[in-house]
PDB file of N, CA and C in Angstrom:
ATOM      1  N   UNK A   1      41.307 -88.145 -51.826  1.00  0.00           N
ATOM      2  CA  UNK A   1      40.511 -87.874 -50.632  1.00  0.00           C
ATOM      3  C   UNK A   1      40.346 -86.369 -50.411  1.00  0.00           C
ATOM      4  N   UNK A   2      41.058 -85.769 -50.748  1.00  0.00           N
ATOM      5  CA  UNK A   2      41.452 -84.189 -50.343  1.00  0.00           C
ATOM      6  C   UNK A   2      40.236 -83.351 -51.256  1.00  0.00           C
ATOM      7  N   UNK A   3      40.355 -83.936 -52.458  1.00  0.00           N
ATOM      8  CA  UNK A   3      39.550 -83.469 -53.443  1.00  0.00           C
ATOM      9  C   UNK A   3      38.125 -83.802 -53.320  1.00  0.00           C
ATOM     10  N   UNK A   4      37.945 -85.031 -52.716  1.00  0.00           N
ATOM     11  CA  UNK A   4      36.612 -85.589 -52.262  1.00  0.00           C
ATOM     12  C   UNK A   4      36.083 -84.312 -51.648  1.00  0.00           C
ATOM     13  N   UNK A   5      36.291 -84.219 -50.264  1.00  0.00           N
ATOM     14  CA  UNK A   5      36.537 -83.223 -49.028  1.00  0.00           C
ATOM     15  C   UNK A   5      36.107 -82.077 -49.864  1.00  0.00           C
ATOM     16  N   UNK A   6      37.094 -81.777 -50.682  1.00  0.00           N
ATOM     17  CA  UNK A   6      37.078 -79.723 -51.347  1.00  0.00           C
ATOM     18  C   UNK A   6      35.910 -79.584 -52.329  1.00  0.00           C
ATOM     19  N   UNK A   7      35.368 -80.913 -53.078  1.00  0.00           N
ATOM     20  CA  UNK A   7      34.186 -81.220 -54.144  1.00  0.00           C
ATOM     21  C   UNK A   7      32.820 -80.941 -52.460  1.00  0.00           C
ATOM     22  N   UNK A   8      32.886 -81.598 -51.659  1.00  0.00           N
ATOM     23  CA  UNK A   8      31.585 -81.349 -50.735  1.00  0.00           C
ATOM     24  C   UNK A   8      31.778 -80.028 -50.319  1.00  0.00           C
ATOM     25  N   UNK A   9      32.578 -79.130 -49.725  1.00  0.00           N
ATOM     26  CA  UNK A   9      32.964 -77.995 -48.935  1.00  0.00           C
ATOM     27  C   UNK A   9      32.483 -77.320 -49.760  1.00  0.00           C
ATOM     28  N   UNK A  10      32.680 -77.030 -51.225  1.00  0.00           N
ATOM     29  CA  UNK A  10      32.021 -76.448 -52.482  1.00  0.00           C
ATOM     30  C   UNK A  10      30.907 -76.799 -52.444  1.00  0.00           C
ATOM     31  N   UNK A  11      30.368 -77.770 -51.942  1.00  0.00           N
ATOM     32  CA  UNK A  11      28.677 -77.871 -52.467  1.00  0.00           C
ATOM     33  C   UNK A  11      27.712 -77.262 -50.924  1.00  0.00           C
ATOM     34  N   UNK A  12      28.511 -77.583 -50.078  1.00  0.00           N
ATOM     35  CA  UNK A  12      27.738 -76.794 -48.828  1.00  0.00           C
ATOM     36  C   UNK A  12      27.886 -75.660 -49.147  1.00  0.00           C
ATOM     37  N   UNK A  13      28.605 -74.796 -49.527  1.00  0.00           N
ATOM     38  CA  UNK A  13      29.198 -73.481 -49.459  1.00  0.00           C
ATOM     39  C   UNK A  13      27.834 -73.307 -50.249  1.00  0.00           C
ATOM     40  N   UNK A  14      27.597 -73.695 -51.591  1.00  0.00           N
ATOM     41  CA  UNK A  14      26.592 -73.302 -52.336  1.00  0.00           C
ATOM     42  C   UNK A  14      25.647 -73.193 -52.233  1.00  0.00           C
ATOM     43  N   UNK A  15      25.009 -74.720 -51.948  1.00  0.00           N
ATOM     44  CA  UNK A  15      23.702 -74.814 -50.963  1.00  0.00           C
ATOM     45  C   UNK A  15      23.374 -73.839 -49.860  1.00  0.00           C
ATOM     46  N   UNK A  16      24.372 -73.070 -49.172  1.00  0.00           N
ATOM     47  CA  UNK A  16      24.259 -72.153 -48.051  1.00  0.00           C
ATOM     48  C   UNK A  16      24.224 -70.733 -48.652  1.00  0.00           C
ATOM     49  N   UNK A  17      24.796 -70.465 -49.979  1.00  0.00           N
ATOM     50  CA  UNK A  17      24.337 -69.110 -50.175  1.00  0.00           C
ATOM     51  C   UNK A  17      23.502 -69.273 -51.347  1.00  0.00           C
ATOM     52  N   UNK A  18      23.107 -70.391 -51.824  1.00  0.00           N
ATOM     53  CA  UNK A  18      21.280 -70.388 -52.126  1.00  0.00           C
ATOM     54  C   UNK A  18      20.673 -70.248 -51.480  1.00  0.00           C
ATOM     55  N   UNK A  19      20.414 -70.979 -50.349  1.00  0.00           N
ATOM     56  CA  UNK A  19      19.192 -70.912 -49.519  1.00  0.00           C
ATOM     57  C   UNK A  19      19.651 -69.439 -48.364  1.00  0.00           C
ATOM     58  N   UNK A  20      20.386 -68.634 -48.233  1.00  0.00           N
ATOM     59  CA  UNK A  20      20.603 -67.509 -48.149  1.00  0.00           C
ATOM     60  C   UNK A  20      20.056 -65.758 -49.382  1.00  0.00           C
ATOM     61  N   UNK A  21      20.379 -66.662 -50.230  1.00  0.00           N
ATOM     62  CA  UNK A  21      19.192 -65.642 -51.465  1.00  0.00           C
ATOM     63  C   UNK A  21      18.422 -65.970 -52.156  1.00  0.00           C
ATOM     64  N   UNK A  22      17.648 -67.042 -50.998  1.00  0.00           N
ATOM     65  CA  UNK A  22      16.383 -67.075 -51.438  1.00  0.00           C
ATOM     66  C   UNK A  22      15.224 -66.747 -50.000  1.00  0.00           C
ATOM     67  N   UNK A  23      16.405 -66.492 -49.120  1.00  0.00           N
ATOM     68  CA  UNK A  23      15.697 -65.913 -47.992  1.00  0.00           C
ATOM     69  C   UNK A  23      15.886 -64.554 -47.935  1.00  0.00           C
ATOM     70  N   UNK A  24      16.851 -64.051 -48.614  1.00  0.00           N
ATOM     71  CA  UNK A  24      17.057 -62.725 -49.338  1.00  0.00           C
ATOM     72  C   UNK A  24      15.804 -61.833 -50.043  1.00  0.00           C
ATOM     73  N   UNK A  25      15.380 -62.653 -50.937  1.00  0.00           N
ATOM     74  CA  UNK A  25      14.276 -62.766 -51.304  1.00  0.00           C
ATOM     75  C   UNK A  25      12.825 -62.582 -50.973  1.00  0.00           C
ATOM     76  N   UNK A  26      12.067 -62.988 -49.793  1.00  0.00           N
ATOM     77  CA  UNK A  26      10.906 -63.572 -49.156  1.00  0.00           C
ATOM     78  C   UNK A  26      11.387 -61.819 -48.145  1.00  0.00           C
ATOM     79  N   UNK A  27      13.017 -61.809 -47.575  1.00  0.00           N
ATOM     80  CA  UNK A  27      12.595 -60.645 -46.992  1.00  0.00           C
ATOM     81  C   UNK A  27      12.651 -59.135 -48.201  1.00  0.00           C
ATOM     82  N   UNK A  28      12.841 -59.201 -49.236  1.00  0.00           N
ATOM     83  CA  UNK A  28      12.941 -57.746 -50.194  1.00  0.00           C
ATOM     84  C   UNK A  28      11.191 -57.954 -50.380  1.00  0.00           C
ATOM     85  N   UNK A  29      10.732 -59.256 -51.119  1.00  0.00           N
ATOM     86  CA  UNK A  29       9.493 -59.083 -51.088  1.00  0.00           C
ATOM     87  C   UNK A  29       8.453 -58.633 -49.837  1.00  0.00           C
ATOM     88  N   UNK A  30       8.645 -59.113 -48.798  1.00  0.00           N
ATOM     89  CA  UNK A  30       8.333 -58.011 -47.561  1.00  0.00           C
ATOM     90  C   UNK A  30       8.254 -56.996 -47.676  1.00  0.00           C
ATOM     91  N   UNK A  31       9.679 -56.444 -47.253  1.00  0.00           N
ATOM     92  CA  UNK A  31       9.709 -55.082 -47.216  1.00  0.00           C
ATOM     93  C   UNK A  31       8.923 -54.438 -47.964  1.00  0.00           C
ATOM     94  N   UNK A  32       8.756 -54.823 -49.574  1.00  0.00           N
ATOM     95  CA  UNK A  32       8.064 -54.150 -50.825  1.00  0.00           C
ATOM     96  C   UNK A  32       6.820 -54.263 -50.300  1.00  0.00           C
ATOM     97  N   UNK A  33       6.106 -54.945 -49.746  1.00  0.00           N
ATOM     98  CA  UNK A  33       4.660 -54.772 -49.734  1.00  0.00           C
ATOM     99  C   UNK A  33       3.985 -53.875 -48.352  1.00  0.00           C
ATOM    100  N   UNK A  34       5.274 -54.067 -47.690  1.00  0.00           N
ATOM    101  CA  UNK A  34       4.921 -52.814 -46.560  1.00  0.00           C
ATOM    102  C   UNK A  34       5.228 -51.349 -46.795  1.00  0.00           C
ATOM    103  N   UNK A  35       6.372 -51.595 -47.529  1.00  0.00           N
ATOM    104  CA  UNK A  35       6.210 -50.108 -48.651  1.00  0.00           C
ATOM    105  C   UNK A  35       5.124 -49.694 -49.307  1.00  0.00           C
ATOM    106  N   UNK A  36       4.206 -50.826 -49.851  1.00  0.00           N
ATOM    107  CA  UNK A  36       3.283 -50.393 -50.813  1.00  0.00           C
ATOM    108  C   UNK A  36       1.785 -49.595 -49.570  1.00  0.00           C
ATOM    109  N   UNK A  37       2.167 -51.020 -48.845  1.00  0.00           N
ATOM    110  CA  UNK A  37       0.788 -50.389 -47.835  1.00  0.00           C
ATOM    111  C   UNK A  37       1.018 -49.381 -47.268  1.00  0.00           C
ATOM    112  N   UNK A  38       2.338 -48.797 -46.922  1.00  0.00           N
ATOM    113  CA  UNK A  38       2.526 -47.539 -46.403  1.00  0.00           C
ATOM    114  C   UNK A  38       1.695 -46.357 -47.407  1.00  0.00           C
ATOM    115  N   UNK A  39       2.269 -46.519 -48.844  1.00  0.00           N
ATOM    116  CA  UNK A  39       1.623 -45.811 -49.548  1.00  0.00           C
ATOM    117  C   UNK A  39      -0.275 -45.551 -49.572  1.00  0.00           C
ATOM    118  N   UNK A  40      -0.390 -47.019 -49.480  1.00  0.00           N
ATOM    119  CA  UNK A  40      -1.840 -47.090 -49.381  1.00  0.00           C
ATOM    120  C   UNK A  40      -2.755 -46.729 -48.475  1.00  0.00           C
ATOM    121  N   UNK A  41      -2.292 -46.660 -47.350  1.00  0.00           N
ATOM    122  CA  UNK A  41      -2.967 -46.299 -46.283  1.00  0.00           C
ATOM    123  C   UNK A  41      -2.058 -45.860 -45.286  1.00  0.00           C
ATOM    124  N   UNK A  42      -1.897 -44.465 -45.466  1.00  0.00           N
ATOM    125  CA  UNK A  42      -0.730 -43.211 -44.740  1.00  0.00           C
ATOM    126  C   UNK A  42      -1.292 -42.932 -43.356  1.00  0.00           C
ATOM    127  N   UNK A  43      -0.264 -42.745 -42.324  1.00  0.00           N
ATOM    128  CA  UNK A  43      -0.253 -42.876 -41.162  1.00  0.00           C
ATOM    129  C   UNK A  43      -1.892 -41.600 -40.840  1.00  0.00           C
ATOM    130  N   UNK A  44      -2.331 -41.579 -39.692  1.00  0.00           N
ATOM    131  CA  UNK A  44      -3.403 -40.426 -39.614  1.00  0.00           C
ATOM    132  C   UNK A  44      -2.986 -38.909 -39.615  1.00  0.00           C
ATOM    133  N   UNK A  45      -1.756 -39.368 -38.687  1.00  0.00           N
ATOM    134  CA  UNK A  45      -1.172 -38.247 -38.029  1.00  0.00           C
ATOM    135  C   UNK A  45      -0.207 -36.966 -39.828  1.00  0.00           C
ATOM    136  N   UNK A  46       0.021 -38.275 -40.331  1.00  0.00           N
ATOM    137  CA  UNK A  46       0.575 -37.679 -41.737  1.00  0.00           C
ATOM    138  C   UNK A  46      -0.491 -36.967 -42.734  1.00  0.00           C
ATOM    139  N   UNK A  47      -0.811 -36.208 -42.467  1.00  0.00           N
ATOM    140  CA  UNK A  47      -2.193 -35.395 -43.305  1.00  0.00           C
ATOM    141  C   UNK A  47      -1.435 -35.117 -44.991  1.00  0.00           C
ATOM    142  N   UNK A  48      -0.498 -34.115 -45.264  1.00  0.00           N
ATOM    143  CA  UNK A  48       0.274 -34.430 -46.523  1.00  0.00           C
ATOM    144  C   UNK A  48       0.765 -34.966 -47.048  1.00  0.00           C
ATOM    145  N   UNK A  49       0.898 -36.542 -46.601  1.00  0.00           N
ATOM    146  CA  UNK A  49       1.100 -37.832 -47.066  1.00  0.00           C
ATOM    147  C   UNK A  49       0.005 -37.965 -48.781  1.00  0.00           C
ATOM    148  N   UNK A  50      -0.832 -37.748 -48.245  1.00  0.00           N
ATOM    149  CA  UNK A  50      -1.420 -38.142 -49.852  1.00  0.00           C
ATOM    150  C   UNK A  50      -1.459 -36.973 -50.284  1.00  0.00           C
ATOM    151  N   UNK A  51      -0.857 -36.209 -50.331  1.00  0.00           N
ATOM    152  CA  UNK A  51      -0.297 -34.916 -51.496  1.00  0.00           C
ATOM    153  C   UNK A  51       0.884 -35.446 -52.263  1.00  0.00           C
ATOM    154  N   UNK A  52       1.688 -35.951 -51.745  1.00  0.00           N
ATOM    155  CA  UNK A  52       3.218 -36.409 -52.061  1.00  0.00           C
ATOM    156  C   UNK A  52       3.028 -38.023 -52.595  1.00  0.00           C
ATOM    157  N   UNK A  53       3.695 -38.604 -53.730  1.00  0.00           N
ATOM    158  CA  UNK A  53       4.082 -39.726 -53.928  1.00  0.00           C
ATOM    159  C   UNK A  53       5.081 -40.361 -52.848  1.00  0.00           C
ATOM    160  N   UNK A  54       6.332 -39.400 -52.187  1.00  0.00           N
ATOM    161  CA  UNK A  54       7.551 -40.070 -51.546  1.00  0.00           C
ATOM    162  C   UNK A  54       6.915 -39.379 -50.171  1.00  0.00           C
ATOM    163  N   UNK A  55       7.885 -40.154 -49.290  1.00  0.00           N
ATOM    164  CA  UNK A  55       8.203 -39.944 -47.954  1.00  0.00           C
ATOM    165  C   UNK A  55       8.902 -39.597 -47.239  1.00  0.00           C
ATOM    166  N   UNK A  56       9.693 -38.156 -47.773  1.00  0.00           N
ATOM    167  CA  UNK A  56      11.099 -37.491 -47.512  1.00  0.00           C
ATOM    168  C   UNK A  56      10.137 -36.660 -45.970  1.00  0.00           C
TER     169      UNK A  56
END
């Protein structure tokens, strides 16, 4: 019985940090594309923005 119990506790555990990096995921891909549009279309106020590749 004990082992029953510790075989499921292991499979939630798993199931919970899959579906944890795969929501991991959906938000890095986010972020990346608001990165990109940042690049793409630089604030107004940032005039040397499109001189520079980075955003230091």
């Amino acid at each position: 019985m004990v082992i029953a119990l510790l075989v499921l506790l292991l499979a939630l555990l798993l199931f919970a940090a899959g579906f944890a990096m795969k929501a991991l995921w959906w938000v890095a891909v986010a972020v990346l594309v608001l990165w990109i549009f940042g690049f793409v279309f630089p604030s107004a106020d940032d005039v040397e923005a499109r001189r520079h590749w980075y955003r230091w």
